[in-house]
PDB file of N, CA and C in Angstrom:
ATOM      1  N   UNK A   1     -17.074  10.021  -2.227  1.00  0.00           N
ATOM      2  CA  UNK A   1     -16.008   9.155  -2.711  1.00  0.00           C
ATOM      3  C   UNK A   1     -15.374   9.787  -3.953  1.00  0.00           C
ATOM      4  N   UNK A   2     -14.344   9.550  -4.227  1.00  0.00           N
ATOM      5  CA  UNK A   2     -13.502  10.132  -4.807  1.00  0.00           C
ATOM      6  C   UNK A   2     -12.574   9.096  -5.653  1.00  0.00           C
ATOM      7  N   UNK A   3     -12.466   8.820  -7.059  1.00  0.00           N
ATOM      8  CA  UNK A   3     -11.448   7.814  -7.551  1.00  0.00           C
ATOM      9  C   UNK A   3      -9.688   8.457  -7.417  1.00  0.00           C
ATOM     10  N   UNK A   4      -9.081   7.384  -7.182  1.00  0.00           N
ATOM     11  CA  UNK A   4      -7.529   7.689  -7.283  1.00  0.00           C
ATOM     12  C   UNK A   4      -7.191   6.558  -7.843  1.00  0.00           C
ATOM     13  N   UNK A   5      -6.075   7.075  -8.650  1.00  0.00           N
ATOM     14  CA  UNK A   5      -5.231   6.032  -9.490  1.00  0.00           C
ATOM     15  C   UNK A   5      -3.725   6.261  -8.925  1.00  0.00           C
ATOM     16  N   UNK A   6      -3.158   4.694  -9.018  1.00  0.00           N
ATOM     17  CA  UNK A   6      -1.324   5.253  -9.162  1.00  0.00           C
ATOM     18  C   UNK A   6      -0.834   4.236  -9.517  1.00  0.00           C
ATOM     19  N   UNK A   7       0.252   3.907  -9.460  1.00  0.00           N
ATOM     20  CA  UNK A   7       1.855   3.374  -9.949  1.00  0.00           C
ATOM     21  C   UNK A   7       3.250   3.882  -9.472  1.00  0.00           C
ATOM     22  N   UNK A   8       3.780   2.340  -9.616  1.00  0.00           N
ATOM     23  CA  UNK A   8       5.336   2.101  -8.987  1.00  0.00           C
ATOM     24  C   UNK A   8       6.261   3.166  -9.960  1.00  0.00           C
ATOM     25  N   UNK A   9       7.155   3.437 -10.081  1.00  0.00           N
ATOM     26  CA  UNK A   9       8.135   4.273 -10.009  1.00  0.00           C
ATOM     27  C   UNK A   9       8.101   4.320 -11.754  1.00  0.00           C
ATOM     28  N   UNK A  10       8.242   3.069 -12.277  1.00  0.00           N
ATOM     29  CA  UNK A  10       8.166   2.742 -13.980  1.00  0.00           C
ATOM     30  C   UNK A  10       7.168   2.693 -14.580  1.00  0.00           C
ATOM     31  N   UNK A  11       5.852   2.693 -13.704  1.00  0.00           N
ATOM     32  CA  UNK A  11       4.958   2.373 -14.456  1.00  0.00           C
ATOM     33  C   UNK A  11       4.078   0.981 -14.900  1.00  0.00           C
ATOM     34  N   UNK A  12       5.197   0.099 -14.672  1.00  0.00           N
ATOM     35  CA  UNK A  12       4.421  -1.678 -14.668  1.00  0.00           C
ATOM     36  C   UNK A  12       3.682  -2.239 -13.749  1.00  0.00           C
ATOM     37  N   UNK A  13       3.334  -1.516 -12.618  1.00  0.00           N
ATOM     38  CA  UNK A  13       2.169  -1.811 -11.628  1.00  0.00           C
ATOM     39  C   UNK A  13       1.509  -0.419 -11.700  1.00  0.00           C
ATOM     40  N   UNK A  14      -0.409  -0.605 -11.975  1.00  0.00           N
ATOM     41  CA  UNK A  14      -0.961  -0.091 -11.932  1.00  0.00           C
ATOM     42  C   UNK A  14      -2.175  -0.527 -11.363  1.00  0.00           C
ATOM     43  N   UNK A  15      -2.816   0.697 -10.348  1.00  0.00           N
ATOM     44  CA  UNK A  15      -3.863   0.175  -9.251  1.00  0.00           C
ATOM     45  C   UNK A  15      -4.690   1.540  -8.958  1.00  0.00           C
ATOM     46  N   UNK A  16      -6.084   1.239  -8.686  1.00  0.00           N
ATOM     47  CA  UNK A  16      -7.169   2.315  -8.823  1.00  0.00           C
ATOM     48  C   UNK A  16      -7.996   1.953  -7.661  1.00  0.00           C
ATOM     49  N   UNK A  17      -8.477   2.955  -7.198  1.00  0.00           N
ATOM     50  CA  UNK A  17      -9.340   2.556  -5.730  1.00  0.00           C
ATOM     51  C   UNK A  17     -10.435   4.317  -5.900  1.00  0.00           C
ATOM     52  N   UNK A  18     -11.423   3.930  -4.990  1.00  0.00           N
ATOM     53  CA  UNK A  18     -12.199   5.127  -4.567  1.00  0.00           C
ATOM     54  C   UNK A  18     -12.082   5.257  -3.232  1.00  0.00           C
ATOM     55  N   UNK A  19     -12.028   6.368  -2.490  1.00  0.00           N
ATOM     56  CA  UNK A  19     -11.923   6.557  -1.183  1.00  0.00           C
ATOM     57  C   UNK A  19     -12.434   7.997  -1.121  1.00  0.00           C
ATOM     58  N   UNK A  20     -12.693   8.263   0.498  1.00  0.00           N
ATOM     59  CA  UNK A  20     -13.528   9.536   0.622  1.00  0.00           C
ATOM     60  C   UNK A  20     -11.684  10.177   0.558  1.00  0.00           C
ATOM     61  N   UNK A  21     -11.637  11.723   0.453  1.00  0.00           N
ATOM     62  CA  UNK A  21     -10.649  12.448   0.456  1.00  0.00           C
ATOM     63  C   UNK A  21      -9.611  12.086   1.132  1.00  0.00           C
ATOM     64  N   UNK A  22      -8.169  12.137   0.663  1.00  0.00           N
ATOM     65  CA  UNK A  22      -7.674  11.451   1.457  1.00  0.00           C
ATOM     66  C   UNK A  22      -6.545  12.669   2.228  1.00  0.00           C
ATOM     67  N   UNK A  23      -6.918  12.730   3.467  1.00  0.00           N
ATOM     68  CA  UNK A  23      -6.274  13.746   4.449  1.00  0.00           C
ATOM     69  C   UNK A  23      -5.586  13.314   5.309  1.00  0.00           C
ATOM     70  N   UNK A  24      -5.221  11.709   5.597  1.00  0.00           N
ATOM     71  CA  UNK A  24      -4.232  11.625   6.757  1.00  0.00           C
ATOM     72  C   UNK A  24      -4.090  10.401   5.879  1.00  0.00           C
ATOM     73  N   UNK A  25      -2.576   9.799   6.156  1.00  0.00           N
ATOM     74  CA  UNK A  25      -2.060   8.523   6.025  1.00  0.00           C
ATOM     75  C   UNK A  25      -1.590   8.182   7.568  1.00  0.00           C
ATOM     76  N   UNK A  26      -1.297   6.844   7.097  1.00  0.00           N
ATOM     77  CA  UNK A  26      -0.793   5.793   7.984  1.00  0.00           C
ATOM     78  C   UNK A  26       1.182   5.201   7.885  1.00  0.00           C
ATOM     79  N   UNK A  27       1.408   5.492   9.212  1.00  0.00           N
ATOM     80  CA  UNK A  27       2.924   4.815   9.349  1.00  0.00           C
ATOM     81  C   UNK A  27       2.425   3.459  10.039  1.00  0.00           C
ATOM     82  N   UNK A  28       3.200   2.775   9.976  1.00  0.00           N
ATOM     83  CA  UNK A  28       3.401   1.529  10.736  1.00  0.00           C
ATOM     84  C   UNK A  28       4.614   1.279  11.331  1.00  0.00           C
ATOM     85  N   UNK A  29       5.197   0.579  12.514  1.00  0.00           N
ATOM     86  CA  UNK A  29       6.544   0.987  13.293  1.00  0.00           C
ATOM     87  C   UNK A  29       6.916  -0.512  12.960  1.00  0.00           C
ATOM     88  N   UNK A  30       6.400  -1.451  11.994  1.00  0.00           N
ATOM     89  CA  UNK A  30       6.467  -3.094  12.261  1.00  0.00           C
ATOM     90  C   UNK A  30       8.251  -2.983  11.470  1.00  0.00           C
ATOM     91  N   UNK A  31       8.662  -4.208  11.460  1.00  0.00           N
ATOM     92  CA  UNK A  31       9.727  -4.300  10.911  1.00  0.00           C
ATOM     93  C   UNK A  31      10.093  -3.994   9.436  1.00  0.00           C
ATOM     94  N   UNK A  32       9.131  -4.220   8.364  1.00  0.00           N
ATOM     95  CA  UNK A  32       9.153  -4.070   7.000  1.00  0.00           C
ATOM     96  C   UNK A  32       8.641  -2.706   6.901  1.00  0.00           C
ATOM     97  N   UNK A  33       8.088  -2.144   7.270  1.00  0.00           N
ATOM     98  CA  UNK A  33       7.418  -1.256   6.989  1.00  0.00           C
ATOM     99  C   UNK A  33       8.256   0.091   7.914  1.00  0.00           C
ATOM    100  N   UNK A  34       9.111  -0.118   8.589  1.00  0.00           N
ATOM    101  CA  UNK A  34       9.880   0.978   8.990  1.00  0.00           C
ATOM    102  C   UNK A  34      11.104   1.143   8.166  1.00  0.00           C
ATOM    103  N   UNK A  35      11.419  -0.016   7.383  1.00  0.00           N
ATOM    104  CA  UNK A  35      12.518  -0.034   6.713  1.00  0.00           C
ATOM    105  C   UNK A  35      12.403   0.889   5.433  1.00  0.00           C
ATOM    106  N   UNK A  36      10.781   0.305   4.647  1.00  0.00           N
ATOM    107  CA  UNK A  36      10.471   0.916   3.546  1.00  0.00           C
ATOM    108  C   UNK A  36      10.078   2.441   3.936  1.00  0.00           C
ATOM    109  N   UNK A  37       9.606   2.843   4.797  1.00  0.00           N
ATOM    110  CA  UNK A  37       9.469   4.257   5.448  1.00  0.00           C
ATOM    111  C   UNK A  37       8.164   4.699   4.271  1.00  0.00           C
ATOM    112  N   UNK A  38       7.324   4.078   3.466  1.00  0.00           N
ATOM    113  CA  UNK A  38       6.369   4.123   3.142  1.00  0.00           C
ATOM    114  C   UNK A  38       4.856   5.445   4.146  1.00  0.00           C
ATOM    115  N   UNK A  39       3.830   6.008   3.271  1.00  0.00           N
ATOM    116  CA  UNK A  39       2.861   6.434   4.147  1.00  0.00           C
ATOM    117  C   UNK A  39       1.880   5.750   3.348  1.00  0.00           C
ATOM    118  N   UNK A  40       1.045   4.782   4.246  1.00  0.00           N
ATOM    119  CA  UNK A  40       0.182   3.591   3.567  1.00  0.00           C
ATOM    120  C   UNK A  40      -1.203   4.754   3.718  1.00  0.00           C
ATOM    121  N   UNK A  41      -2.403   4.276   2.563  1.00  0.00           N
ATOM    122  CA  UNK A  41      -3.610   4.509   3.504  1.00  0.00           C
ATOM    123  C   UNK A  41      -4.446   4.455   4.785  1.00  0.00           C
ATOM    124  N   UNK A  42      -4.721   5.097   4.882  1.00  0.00           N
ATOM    125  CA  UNK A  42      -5.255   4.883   6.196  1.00  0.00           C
ATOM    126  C   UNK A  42      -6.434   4.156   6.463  1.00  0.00           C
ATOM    127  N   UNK A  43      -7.155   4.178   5.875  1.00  0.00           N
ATOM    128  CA  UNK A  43      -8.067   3.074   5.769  1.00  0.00           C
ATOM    129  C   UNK A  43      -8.061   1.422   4.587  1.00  0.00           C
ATOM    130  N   UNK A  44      -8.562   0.573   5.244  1.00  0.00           N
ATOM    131  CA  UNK A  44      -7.645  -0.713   4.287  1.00  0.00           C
ATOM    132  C   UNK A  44      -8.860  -0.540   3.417  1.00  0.00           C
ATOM    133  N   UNK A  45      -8.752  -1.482   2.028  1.00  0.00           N
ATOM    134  CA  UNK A  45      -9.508  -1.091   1.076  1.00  0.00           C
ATOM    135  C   UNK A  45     -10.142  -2.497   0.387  1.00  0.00           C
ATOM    136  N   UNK A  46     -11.162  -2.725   0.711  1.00  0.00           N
ATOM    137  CA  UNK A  46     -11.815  -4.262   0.048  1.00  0.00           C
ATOM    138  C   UNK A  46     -11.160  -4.828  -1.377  1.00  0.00           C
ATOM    139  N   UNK A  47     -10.783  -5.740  -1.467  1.00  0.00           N
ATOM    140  CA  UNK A  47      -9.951  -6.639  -2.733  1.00  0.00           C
ATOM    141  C   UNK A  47     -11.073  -6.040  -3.754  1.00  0.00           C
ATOM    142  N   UNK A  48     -11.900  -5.970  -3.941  1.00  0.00           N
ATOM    143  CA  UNK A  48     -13.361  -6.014  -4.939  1.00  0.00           C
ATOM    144  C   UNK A  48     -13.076  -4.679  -5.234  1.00  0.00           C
ATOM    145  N   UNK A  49     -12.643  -3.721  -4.482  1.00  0.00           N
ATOM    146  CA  UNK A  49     -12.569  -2.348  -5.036  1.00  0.00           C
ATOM    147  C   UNK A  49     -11.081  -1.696  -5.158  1.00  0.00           C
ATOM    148  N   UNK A  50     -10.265  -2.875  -5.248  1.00  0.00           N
ATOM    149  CA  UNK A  50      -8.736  -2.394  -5.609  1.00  0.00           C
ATOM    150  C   UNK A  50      -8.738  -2.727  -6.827  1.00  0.00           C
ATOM    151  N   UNK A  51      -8.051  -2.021  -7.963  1.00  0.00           N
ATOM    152  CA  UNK A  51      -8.439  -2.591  -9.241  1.00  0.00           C
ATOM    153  C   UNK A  51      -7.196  -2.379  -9.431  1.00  0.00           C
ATOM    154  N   UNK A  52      -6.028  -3.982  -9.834  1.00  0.00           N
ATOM    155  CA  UNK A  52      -4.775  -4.328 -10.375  1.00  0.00           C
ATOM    156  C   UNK A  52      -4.675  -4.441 -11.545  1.00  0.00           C
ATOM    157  N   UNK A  53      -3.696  -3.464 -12.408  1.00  0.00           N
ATOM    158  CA  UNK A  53      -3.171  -3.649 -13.839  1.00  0.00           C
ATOM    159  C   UNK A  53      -1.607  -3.679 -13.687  1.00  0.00           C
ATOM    160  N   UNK A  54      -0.837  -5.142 -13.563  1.00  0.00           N
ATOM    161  CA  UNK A  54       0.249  -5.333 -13.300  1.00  0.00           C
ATOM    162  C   UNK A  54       0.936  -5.754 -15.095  1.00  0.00           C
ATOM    163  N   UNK A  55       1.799  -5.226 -15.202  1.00  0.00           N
ATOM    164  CA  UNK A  55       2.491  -6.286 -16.604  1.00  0.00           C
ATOM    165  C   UNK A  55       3.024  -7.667 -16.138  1.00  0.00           C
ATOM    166  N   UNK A  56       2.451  -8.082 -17.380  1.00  0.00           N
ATOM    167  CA  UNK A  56       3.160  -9.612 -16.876  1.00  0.00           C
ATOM    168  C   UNK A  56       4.693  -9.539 -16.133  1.00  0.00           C
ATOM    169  N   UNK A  57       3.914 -10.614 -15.024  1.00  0.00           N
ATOM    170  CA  UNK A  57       5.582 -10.930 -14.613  1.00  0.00           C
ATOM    171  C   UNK A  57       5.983  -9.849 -13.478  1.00  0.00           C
ATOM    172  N   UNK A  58       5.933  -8.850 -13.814  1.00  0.00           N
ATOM    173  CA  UNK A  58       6.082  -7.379 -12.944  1.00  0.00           C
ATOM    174  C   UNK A  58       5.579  -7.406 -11.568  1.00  0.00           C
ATOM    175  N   UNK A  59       4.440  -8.166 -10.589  1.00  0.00           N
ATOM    176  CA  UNK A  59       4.204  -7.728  -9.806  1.00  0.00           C
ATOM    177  C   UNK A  59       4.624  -8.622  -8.698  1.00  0.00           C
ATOM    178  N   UNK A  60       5.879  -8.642  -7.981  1.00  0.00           N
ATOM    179  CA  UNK A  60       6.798  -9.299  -6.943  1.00  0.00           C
ATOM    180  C   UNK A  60       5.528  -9.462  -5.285  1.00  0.00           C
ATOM    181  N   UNK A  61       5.597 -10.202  -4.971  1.00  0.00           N
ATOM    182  CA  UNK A  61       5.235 -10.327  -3.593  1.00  0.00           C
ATOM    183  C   UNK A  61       6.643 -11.082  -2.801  1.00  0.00           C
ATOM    184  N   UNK A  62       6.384 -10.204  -1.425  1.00  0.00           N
ATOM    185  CA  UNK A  62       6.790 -10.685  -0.298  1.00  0.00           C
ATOM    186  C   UNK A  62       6.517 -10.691   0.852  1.00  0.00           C
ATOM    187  N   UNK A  63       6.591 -11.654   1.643  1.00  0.00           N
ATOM    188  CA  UNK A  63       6.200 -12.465   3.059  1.00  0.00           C
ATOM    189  C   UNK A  63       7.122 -12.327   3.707  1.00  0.00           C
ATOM    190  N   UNK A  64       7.020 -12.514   5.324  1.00  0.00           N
ATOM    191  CA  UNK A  64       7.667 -12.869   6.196  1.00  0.00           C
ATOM    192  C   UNK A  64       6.711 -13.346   7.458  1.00  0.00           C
ATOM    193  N   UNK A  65       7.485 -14.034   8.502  1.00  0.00           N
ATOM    194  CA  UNK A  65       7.193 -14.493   9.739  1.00  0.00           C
ATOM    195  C   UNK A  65       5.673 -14.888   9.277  1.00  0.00           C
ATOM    196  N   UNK A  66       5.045 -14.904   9.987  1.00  0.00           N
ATOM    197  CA  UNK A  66       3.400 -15.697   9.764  1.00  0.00           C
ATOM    198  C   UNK A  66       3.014 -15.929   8.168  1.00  0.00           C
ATOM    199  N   UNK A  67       3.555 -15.037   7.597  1.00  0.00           N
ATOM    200  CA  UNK A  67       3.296 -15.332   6.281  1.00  0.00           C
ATOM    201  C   UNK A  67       1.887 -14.428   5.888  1.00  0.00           C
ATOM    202  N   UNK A  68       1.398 -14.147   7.135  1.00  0.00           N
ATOM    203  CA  UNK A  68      -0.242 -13.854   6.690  1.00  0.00           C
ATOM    204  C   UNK A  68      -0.244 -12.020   5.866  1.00  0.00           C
ATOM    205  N   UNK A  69       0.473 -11.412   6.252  1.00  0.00           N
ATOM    206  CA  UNK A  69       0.649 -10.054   5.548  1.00  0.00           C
ATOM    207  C   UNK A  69       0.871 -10.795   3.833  1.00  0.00           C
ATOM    208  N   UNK A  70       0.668  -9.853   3.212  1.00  0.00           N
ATOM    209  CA  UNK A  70       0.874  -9.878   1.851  1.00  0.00           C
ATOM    210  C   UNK A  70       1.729  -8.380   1.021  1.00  0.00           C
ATOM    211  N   UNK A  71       3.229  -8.257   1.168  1.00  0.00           N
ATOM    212  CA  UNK A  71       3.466  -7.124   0.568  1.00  0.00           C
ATOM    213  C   UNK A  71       3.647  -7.286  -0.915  1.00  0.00           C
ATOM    214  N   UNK A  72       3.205  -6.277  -1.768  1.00  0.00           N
ATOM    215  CA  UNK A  72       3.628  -6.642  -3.275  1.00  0.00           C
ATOM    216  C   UNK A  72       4.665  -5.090  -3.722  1.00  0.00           C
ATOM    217  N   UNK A  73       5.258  -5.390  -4.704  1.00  0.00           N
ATOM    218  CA  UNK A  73       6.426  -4.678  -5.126  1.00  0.00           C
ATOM    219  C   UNK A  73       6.479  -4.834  -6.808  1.00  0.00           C
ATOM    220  N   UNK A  74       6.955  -3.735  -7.250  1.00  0.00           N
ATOM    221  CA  UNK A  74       7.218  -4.171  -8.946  1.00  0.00           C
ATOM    222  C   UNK A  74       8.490  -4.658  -8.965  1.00  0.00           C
ATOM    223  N   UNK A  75       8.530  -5.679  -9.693  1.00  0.00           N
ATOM    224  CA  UNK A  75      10.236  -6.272  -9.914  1.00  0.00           C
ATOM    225  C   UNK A  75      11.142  -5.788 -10.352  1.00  0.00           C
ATOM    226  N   UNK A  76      10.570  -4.564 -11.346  1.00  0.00           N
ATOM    227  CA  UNK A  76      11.557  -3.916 -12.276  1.00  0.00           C
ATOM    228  C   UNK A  76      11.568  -2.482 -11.931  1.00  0.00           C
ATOM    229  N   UNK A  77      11.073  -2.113 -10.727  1.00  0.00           N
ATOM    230  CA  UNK A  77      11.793  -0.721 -10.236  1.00  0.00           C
ATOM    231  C   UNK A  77      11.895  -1.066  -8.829  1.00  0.00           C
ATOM    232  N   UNK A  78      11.152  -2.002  -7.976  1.00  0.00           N
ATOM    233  CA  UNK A  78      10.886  -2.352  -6.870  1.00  0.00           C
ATOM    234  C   UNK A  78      10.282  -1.444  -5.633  1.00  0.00           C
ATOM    235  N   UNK A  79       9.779  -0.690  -6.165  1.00  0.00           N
ATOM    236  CA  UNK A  79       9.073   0.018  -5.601  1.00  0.00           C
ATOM    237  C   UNK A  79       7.393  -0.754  -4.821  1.00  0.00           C
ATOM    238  N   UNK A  80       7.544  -0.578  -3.688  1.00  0.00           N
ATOM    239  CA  UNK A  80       6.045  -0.980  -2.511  1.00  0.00           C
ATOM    240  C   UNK A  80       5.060  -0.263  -3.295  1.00  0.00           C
ATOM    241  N   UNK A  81       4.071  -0.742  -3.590  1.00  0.00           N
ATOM    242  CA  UNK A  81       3.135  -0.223  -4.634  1.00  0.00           C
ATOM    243  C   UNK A  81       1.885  -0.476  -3.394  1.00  0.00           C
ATOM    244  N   UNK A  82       1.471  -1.715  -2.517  1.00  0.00           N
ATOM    245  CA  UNK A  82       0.393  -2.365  -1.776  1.00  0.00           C
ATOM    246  C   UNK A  82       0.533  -3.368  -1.369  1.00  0.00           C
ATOM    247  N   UNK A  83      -0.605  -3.680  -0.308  1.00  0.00           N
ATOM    248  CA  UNK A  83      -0.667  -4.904   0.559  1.00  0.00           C
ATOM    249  C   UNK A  83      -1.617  -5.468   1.133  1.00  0.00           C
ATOM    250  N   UNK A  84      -1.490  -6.662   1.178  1.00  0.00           N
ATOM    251  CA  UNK A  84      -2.622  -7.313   1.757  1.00  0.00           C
ATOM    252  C   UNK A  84      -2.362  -7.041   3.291  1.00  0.00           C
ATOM    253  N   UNK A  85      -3.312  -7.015   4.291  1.00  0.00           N
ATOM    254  CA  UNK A  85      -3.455  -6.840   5.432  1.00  0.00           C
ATOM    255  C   UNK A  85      -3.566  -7.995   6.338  1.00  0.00           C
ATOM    256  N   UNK A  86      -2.062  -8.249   6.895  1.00  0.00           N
ATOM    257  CA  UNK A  86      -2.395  -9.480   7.933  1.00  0.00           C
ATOM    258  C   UNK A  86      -3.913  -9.600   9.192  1.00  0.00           C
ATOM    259  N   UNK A  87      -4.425  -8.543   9.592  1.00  0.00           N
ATOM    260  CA  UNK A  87      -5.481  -8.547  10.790  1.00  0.00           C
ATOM    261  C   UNK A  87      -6.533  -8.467  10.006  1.00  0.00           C
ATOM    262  N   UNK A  88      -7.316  -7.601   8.270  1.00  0.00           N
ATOM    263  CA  UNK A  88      -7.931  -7.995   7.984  1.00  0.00           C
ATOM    264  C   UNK A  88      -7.793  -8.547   6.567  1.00  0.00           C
ATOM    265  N   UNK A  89      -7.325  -9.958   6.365  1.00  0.00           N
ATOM    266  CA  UNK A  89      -7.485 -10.724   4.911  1.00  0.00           C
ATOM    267  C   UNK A  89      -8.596 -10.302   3.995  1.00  0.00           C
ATOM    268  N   UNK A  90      -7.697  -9.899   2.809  1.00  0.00           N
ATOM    269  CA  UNK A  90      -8.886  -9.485   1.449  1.00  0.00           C
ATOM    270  C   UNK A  90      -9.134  -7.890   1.440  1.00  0.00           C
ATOM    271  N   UNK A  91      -8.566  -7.626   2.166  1.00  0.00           N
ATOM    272  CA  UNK A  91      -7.897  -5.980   2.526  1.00  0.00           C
ATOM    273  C   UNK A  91      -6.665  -5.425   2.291  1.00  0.00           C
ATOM    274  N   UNK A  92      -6.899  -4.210   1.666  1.00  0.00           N
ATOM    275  CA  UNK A  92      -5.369  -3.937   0.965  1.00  0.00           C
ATOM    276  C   UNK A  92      -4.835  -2.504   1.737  1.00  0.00           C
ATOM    277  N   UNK A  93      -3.848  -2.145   1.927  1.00  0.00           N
ATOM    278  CA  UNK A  93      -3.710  -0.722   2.216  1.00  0.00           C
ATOM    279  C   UNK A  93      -2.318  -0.088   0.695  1.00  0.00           C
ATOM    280  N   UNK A  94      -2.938   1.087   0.342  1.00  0.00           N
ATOM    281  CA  UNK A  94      -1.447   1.367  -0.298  1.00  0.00           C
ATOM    282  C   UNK A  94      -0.741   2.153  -0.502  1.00  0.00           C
ATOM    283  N   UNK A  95       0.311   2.286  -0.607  1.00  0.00           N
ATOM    284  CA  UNK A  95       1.399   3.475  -1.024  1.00  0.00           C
ATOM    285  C   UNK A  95       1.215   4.898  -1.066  1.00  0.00           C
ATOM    286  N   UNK A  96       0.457   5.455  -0.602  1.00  0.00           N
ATOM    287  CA  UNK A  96       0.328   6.858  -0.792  1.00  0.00           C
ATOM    288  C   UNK A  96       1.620   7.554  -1.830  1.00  0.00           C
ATOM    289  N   UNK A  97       2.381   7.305  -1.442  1.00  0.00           N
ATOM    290  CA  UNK A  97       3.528   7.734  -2.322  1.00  0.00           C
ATOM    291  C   UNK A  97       3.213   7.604  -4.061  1.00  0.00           C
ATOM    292  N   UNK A  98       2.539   6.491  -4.188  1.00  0.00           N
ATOM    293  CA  UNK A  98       2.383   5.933  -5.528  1.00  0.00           C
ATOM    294  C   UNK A  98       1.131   6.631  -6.008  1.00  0.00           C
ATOM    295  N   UNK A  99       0.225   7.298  -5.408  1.00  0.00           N
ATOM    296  CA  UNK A  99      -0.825   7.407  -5.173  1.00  0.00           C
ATOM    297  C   UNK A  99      -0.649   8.968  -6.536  1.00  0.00           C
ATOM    298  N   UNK A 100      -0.941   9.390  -7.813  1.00  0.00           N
ATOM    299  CA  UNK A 100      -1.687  10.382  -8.655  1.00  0.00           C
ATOM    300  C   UNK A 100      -2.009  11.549  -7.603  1.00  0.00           C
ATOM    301  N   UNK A 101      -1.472  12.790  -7.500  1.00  0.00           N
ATOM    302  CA  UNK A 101      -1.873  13.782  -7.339  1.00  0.00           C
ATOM    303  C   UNK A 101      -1.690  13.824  -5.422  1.00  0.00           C
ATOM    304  N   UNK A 102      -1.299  12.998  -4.934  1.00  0.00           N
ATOM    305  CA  UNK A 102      -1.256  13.107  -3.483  1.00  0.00           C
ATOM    306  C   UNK A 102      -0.157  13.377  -2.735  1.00  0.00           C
ATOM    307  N   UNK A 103       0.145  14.572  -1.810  1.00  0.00           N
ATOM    308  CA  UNK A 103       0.917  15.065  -1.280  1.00  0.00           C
ATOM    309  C   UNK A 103       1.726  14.510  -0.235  1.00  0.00           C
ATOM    310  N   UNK A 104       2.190  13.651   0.183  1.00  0.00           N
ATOM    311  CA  UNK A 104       2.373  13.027   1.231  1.00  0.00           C
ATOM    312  C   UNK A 104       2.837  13.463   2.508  1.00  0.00           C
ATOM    313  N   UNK A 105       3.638  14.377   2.184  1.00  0.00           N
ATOM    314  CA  UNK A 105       4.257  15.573   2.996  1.00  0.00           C
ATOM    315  C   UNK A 105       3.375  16.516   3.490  1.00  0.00           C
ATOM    316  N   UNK A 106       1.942  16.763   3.507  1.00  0.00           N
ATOM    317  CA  UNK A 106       1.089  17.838   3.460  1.00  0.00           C
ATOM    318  C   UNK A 106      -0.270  17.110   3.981  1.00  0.00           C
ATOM    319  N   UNK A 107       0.280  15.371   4.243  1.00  0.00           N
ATOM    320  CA  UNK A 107      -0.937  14.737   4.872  1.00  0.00           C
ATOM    321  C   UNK A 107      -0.824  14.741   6.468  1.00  0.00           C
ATOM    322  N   UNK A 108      -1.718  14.479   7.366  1.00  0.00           N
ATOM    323  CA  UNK A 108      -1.338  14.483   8.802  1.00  0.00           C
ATOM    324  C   UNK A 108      -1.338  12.842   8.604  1.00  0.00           C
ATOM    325  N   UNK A 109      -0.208  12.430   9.956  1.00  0.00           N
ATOM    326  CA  UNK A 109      -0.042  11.386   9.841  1.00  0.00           C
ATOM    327  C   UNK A 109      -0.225   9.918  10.985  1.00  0.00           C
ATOM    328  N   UNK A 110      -1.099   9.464  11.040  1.00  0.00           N
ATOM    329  CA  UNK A 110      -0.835   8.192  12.426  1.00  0.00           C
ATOM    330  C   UNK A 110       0.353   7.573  12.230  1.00  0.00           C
ATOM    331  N   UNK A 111       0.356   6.800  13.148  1.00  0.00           N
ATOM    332  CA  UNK A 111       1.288   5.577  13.057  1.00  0.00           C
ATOM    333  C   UNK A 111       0.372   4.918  13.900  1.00  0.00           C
ATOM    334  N   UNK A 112       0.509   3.347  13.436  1.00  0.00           N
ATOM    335  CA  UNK A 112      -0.014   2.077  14.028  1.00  0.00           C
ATOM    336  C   UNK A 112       1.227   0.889  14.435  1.00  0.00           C
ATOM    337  N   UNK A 113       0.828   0.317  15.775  1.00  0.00           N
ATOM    338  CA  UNK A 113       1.580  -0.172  15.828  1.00  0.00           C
ATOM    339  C   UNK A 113       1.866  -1.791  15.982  1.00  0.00           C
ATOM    340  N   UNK A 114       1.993  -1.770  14.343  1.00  0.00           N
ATOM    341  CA  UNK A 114       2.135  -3.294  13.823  1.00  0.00           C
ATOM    342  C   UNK A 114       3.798  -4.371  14.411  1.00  0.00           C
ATOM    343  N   UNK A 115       4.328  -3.533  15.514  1.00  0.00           N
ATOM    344  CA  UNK A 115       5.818  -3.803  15.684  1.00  0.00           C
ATOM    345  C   UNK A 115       4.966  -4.928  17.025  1.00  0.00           C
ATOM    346  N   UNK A 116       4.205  -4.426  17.535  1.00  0.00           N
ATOM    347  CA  UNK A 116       3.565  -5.526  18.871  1.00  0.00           C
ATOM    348  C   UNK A 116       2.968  -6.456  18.186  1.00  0.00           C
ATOM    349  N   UNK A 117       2.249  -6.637  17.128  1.00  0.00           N
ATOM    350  CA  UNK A 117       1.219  -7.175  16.420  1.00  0.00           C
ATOM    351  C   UNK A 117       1.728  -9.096  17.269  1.00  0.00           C
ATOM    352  N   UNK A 118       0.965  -9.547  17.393  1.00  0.00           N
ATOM    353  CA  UNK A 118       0.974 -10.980  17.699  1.00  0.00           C
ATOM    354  C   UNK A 118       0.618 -12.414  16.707  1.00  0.00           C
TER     355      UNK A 118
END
């Protein structure tokens, strides 16, 4: 295991996780997530071991349709920082983009396909 840290574009969302090396991300083809064109982790990450340092006020969530996904965003650059995981609740996946030292372009990549999701 390995710690990684990152942050939204300004800096007012900040979030830390451990994960084994991280060599492939995740696309998703769902509706929000093709728009943001984001490369999420690939593995989701237990609430207990996501560690949030948001500034007040700064950390935006948004929903749609079931409501059960959880996306969050900084308000003041709006940048997709993470998310709660509609299939497993209390599970986060996040931003690779945001992600300290990680290449995104240089990761191999899935896609999942959250566009059927029911």
């Amino acid at each position: 295991m390995r710690p990684y840290q990152g942050c939204c574009h300004c800096g007012a969302v900040r979030f830390s996780f451990e994960s084994e090396p991280l060599t492939q991300g995740l696309r998703c083809n769902c509706s929000i997530c093709a728009r943001k064109g984001a490369l999420m982790s690939p593995e989701p990450i237990p609430q207990d071991q996501l560690k949030i340092d948001a500034q007040e006020g700064m950390l935006g969530l948004y929903q749609f349709g079931a409501k059960t996904a959880k996306h969050y965003f900084c308000k003041n650059c709006g940048i997709y920082t993470f998310h709660e995981t509609s299939r497993k609740p209390g599970h986060f996946r996040v931003n690779l983009g945001c992600v300290d030292g990680v290449d995104t372009f240089a990761l191999d990549t899935a896609v999942f396909d959250g566009k059927h999701l029911l």
